[in-house]
Protein backbone atom coordinates (compact mmCIF):
# COMPACT_ATOMS: atom_id res chain seq x y z
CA UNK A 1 6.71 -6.44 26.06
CA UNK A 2 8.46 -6.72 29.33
CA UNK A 3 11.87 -4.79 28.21
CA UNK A 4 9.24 -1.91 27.09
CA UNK A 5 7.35 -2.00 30.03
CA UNK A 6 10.86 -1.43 31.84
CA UNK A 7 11.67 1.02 29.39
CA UNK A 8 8.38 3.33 30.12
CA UNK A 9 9.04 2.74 34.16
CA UNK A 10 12.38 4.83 33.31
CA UNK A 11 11.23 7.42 31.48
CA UNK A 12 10.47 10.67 32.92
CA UNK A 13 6.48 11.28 33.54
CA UNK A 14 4.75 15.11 33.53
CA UNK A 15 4.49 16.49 36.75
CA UNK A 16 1.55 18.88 36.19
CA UNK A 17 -0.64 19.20 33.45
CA UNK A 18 -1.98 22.67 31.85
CA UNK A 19 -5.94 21.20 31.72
CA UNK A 20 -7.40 24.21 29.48
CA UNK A 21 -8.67 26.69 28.36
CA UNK A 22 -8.34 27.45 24.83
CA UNK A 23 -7.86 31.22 23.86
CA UNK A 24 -7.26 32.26 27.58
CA UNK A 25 -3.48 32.55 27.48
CA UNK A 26 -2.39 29.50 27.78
CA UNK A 27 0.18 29.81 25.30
CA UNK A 28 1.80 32.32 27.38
CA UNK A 29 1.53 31.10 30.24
CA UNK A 30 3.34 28.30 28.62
CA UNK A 31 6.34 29.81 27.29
CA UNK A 32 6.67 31.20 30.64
CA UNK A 33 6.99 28.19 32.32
CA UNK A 34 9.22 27.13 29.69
CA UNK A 35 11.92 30.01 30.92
CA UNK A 36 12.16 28.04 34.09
CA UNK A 37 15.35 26.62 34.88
CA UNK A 38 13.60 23.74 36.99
CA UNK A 39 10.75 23.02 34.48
CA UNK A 40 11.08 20.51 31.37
CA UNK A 41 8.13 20.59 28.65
CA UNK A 42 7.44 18.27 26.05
CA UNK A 43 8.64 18.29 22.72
CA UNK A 44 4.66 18.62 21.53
CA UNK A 45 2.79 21.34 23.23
CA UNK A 46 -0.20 19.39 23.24
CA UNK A 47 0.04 15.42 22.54
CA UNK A 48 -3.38 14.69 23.41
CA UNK A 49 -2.96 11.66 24.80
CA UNK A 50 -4.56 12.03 28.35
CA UNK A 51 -7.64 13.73 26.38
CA UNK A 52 -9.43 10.59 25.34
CA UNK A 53 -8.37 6.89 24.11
CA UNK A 54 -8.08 6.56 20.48
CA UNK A 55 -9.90 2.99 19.22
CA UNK A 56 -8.32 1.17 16.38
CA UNK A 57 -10.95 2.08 13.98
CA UNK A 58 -10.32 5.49 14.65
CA UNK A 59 -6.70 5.94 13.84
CA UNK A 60 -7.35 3.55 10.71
CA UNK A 61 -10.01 6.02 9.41
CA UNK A 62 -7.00 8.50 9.27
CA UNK A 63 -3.86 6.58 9.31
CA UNK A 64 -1.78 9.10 7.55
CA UNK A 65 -2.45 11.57 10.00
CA UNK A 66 -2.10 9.45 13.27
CA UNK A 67 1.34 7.84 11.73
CA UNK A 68 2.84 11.31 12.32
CA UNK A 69 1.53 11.64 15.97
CA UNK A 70 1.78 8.46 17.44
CA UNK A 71 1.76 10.23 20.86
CA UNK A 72 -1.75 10.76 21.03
CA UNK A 73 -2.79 7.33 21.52
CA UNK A 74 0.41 5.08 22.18
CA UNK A 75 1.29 5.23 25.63
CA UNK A 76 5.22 4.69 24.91
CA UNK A 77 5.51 7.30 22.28
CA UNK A 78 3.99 9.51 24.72
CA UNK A 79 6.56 9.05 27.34
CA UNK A 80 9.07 9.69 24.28
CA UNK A 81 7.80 13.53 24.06
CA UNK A 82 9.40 14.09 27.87
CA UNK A 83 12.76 11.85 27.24
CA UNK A 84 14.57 14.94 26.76
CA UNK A 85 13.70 15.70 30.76
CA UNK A 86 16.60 14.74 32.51
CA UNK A 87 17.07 16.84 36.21
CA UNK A 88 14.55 19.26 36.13
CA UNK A 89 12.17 19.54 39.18
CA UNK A 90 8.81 19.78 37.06
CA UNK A 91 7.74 18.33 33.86
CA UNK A 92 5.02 19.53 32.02
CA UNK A 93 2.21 18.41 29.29
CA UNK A 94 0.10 21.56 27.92
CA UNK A 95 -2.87 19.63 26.56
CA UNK A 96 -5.62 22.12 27.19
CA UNK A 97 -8.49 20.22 25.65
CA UNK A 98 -8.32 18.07 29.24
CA UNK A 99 -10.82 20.14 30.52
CA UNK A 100 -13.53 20.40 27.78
CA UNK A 101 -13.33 16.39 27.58
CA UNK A 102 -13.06 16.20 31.49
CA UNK A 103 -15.50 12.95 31.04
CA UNK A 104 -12.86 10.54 29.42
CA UNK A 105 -9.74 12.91 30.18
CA UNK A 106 -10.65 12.54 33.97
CA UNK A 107 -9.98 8.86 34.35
CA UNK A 108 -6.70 8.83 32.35
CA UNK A 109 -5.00 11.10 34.40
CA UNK A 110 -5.59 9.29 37.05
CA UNK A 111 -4.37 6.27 35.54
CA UNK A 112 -1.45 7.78 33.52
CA UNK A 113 -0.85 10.76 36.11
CA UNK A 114 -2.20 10.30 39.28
CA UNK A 115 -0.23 12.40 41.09
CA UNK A 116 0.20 15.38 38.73
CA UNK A 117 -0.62 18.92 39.79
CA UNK A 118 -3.25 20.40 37.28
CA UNK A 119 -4.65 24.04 36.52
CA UNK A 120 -6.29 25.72 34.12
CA UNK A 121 -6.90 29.37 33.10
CA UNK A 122 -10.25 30.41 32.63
CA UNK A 123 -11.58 33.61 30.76
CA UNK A 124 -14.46 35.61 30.01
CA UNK A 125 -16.65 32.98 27.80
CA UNK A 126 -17.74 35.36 25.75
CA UNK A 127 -14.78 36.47 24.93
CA UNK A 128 -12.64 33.08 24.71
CA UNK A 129 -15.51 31.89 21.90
CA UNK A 130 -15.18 35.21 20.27
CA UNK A 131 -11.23 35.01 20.21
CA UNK A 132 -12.00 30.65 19.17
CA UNK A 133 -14.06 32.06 16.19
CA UNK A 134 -11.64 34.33 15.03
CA UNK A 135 -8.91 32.03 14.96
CA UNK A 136 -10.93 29.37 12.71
CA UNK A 137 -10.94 32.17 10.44
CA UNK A 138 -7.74 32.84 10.70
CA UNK A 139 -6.61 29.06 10.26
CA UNK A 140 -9.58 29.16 7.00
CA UNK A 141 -11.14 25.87 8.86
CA UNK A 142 -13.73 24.71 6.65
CA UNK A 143 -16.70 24.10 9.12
CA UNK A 144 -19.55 25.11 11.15
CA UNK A 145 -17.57 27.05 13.57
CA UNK A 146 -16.94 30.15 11.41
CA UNK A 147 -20.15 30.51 11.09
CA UNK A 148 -21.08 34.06 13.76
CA UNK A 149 -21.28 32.71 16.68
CA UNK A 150 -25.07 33.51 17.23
CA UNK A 151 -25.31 31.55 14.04
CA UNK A 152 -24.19 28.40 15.70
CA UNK A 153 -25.67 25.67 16.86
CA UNK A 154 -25.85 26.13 20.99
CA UNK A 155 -24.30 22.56 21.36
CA UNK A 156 -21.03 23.85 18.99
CA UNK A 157 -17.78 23.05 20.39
CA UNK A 158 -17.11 26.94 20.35
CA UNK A 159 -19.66 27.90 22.53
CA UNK A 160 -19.72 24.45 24.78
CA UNK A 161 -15.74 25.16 25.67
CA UNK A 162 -17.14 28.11 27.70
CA UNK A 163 -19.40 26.24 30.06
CA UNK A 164 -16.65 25.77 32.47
CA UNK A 165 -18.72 24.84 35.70
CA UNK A 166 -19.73 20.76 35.32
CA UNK A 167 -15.83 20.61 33.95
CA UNK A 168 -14.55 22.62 37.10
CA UNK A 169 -16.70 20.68 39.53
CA UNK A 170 -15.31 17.37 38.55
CA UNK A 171 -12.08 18.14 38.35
CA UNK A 172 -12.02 19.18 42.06
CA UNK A 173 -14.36 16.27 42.93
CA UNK A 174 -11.48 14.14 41.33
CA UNK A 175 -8.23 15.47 42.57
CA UNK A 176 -9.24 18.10 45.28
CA UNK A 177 -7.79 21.22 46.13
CA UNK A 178 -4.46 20.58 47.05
CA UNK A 179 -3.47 19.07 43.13
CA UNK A 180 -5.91 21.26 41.16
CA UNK A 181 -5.98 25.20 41.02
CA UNK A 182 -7.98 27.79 38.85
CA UNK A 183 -6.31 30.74 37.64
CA UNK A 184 -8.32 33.77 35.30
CA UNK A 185 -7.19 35.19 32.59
CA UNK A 186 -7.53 38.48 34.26
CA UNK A 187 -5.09 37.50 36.64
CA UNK A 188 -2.45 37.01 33.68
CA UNK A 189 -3.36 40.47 32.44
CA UNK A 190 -2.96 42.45 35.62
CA UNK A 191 0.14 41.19 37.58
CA UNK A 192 1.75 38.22 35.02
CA UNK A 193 4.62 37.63 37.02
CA UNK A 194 2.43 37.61 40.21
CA UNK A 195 0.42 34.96 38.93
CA UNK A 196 3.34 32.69 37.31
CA UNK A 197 5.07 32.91 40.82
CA UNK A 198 1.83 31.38 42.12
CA UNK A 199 1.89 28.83 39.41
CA UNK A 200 5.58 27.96 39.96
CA UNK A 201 4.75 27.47 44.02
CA UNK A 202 1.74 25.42 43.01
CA UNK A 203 4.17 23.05 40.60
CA UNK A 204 7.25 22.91 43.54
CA UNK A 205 9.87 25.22 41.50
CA UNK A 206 11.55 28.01 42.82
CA UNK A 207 9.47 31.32 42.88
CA UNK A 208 12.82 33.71 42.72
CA UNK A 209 12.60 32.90 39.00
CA UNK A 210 11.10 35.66 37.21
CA UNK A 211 9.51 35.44 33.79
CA UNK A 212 9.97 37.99 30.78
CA UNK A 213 6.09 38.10 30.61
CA UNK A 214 6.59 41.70 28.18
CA UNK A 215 5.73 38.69 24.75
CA UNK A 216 2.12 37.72 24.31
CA UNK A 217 1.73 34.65 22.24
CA UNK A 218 -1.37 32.95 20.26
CA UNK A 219 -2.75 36.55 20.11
CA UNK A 220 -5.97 36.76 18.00
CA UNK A 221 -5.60 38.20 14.40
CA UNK A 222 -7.88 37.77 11.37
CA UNK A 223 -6.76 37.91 7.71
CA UNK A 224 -6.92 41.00 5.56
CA UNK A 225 -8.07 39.36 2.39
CA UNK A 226 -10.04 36.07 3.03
CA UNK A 227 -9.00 34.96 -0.64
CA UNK A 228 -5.50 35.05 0.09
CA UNK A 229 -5.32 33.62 3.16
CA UNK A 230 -7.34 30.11 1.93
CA UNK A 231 -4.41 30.45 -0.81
CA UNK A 232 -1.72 30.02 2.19
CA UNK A 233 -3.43 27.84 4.24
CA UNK A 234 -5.64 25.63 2.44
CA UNK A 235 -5.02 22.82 0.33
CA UNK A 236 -5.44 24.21 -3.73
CA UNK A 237 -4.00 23.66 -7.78
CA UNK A 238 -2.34 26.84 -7.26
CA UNK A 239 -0.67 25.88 -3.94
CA UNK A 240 0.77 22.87 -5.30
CA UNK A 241 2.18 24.37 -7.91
CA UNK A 242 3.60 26.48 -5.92
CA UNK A 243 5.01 24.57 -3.85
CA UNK A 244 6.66 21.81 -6.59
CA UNK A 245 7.97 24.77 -8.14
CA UNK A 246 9.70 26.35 -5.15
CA UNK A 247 10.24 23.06 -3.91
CA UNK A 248 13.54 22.86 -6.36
CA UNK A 249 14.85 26.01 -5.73
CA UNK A 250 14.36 26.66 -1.96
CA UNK A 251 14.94 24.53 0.83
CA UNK A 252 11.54 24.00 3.16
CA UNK A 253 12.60 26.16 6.03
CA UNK A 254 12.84 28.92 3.83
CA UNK A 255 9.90 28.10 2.55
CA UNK A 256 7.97 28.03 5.44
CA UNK A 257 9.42 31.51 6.11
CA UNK A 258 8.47 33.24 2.77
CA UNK A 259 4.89 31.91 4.05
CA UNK A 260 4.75 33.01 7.64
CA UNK A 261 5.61 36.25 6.31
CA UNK A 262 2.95 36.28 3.13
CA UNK A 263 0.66 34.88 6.46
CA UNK A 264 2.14 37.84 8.61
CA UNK A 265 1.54 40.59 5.86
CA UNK A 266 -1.98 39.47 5.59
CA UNK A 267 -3.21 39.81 9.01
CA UNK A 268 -4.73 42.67 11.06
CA UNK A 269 -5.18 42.99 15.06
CA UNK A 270 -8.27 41.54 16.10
CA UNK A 271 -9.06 45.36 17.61
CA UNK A 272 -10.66 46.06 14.00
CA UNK A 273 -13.68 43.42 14.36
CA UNK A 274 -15.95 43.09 17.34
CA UNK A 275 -19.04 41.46 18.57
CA UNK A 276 -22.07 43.76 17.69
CA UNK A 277 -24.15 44.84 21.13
CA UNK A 278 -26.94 42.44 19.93
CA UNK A 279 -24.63 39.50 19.59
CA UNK A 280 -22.98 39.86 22.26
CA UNK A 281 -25.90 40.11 24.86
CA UNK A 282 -27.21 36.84 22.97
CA UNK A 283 -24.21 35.01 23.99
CA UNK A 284 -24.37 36.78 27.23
CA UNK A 285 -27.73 35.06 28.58
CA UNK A 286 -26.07 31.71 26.89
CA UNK A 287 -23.59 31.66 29.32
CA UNK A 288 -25.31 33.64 32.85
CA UNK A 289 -26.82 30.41 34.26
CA UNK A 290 -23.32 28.77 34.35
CA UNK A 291 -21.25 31.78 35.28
CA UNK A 292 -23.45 32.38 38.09
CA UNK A 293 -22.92 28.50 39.41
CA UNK A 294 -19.28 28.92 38.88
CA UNK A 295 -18.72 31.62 40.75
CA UNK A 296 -20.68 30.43 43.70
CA UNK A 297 -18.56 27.11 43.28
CA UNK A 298 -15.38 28.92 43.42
CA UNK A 299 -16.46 32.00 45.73
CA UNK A 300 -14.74 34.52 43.48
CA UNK A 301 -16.56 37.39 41.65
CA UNK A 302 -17.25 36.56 38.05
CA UNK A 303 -19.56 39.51 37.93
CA UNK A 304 -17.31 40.85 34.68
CA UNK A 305 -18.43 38.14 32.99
CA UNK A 306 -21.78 38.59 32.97
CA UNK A 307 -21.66 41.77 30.79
């Protein structure tokens, strides 16, 4: 226990955290900060591991999956995903769930990361659940949240993930102003390299790097036939056939290409579905009381978001 202990006092720790939001760029603004000469990111995007503490009973009611990511609740394996950080001036953990569980993600920062500089992008909620829902159906994710949104239940994670203001709040109660920043999507849209100068200043890199910000990643798409994409995706007879068959004859990265491509063919630009009027001024009045708090809280003019 002691030579581990040693071990993890050795290992490099993340510098900053990305603390959320889903479906508001964050994957972009990732691979931005990943161009960086002076910033090191984790082998796993998102280990988890600051989110919440795993108990025992809950890794043993899904062992198989946990065995293959030890990092989200061993504390040593989690150091393990930045080992490959050597002399860069910033190291980084994109967990962006941090926010949404800022009740029990809160207190293990500060006793995992104290010291970390943290930020999150924030967008439109309307328009982040909207771009959440349409990924589920993308992914096929059998549950409640592809159901329309207005169908949902108001406590659904979907819609909950957009009630940023209680999250905000205690995040700045927590680490103050100096160590925690909020950025808007809109910001990313208008002037990307503007804002991921900003960010780079805010992490202590140099801000005469500039980004190729022309790539947008994680951009919503839905599939063109729903029957073909649970084929792909989902677990079925006709999958595993598949997939013994090819299994002989072609090696698994070309594999996994033939289906990113099937995956690829069968997906349109979210432009062709939309929110109807109706739905959307239902989710509207969902989200006014909180928009309207937040933007007091931050003094910045959230007024878009309120239609």
């Amino acid at each position: 226990m002691k030579k581990l202990n040693q071990l993890c006092l050795k290992m490099p720790l993340p510098t900053f955290l990305i603390a959320g939001v889903q479906k508001a760029g964050t994957s972009s603004v990732y691979k931005y900060l990943e161009q960086h000469p002076q910033v090191c990111l984790g082998t796993v995007k998102e280990p988890n591991f600051l989110v919440s503490e795993l108990t025992p009973e809950k890794i043993e009611s899904n062992q198989a999956y946990y065995e293959k990511r030890a990092w989200r609740y061993s504390y040593d394996k989690y150091l393990e995903n930045f080992s490959k950080c050597t002399n860069e001036s910033a190291i980084g953990d994109g967990s962006v769930n941090c926010l949404f569980h800022y009740e029990t993600s809160i207190p293990r920062i500060q006793k995992y990361i104290p010291n970390a500089k943290i930020f999150v992008v924030l967008r439109h909620p309307v328009e982040r659940a909207f771009s959440d829902y349409l990924m589920h159906l993308r992914d096929a994710i059998d549950s409640k949240q592809t159901l329309p949104l207005v169908q949902q239940s108001p406590s659904s994670f979907q819609l909950c993930k957009g009630l940023y203001y209680e999250s905000i709040k205690s995040f700045q109660d927590a680490f103050g102003i100096e160590q925690f920043r909020v950025y808007l999507y809109n910001d990313l849209c208008q002037d990307s390299i503007k804002m991921m100068k900003d960010i780079y200043n805010f992490i202590g890199v140099s801000t005469d790097f500039e980004p190729d910000t022309s790539q947008k990643y994680q951009t919503a798409s839905i599939p063109k036939n729903s029957l073909i994409n649970r084929l792909l995706r989902k677990q079925n007879p006709l999958k595993t056939v598949f997939r013994s068959t090819l299994g002989t004859l072609l090696p698994e990265k070309k594999r996994q290409k033939i289906r990113s491509w099937l995956i690829s063919a069968n997906s349109q630009s979210k432009q062709s579905v939309s929110l109807s009027p109706e739905d959307r001024q239902v989710l509207l009045d969902y989200y006014r009381e909180d928009v309207l708090k937040l933007q007091d809280y931050l003094d910045r003019d959230l007024s878009a978001w309120l239609k």
